[in-house]
Protein backbone atom coordinates (compact mmCIF):
# COMPACT_ATOMS: atom_id res chain seq x y z
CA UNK A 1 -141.12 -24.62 -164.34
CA UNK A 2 -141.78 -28.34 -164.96
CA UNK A 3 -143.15 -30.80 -162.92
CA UNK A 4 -141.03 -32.66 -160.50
CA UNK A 5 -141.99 -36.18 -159.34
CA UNK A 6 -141.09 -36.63 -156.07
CA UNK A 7 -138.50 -40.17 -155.59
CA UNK A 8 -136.20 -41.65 -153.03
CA UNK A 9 -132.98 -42.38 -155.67
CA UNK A 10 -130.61 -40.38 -153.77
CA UNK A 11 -131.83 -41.63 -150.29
CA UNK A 12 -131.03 -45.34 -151.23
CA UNK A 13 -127.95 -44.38 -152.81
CA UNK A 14 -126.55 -42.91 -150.46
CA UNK A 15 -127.46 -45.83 -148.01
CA UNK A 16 -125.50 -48.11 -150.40
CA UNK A 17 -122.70 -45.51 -150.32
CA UNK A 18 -122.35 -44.89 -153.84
CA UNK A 19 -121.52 -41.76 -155.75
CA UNK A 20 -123.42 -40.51 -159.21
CA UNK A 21 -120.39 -41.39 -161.14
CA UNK A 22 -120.69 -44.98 -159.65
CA UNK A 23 -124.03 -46.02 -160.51
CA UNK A 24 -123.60 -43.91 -163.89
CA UNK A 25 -120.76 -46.20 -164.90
CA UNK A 26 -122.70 -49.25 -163.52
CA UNK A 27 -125.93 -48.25 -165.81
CA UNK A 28 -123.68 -47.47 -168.72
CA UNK A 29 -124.48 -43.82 -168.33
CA UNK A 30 -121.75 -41.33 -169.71
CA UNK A 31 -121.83 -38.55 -167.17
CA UNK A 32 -123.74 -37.74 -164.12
CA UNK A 33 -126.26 -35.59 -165.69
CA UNK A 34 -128.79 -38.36 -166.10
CA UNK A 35 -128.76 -39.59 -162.81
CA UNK A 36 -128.68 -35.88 -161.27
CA UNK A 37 -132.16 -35.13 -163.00
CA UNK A 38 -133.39 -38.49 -162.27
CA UNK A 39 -132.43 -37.59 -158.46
CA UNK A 40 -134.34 -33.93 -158.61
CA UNK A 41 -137.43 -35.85 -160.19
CA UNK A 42 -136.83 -33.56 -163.83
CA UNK A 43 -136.75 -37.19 -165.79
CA UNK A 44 -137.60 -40.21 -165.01
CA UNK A 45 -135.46 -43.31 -166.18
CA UNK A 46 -136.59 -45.86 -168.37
CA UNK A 47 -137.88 -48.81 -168.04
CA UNK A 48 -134.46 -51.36 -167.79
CA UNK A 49 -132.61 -48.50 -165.92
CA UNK A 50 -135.49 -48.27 -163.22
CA UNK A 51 -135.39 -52.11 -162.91
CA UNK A 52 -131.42 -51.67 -162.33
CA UNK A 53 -131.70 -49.06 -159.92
CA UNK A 54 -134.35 -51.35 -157.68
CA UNK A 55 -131.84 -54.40 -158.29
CA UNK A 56 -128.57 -51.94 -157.56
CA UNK A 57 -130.41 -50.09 -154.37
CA UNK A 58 -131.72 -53.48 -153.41
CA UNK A 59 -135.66 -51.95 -152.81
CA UNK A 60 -138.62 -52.36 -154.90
CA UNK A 61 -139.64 -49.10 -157.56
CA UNK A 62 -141.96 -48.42 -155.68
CA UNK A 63 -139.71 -47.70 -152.63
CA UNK A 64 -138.05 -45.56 -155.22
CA UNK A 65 -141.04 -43.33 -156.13
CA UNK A 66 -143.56 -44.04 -153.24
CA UNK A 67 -145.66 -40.98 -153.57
CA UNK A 68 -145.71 -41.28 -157.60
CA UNK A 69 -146.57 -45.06 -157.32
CA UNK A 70 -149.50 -44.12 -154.84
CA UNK A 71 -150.85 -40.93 -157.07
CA UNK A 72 -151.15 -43.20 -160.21
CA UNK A 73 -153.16 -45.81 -158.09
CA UNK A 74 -155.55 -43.68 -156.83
CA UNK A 75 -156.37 -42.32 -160.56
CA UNK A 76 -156.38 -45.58 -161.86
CA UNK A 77 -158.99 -46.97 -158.36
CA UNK A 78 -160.84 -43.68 -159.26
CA UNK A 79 -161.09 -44.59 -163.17
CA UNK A 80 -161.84 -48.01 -162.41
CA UNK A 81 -164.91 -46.40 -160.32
CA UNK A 82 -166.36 -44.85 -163.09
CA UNK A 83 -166.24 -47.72 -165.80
């Protein structure tokens, strides 16, 4: 079993009120599929679609993947430690 990375996509929208197929057809998605794995933390969206979602959800990424955000900063404060 993969990895999943932890996000708060379906919290925010279901705050906004908003359905897959909704922010699917706003993103220019096909089907749900996409957003469903980028809900369960299987994928992560790309770059413009991640910037959409924080514009959509009206939150920052990292309110969308708080605990992600926070992992990769404590690698990178640890790296920076060691240069």
């Amino acid at each position: 079993m993969g990895v999943h990375i932890r996000n708060n996509l379906r919290i925010y929208r279901k705050e906004i009120g908003y359905r897959q197929h909704h922010v699917a057809k706003l993103l220019g998605i096909k089907n749900t599929s996409e957003i469903s794995r980028w809900e369960q933390g299987k994928l992560l969206p790309g770059t413009m679609n991640l910037l959409k979602l924080s514009i959509l959800y009206q939150v920052s990424v990292k309110d969308l993947y708080v605990e992600f955000i926070d992992k990769i900063t404590r690698e990178l404060l640890l790296q920076e430690g060691e240069i």
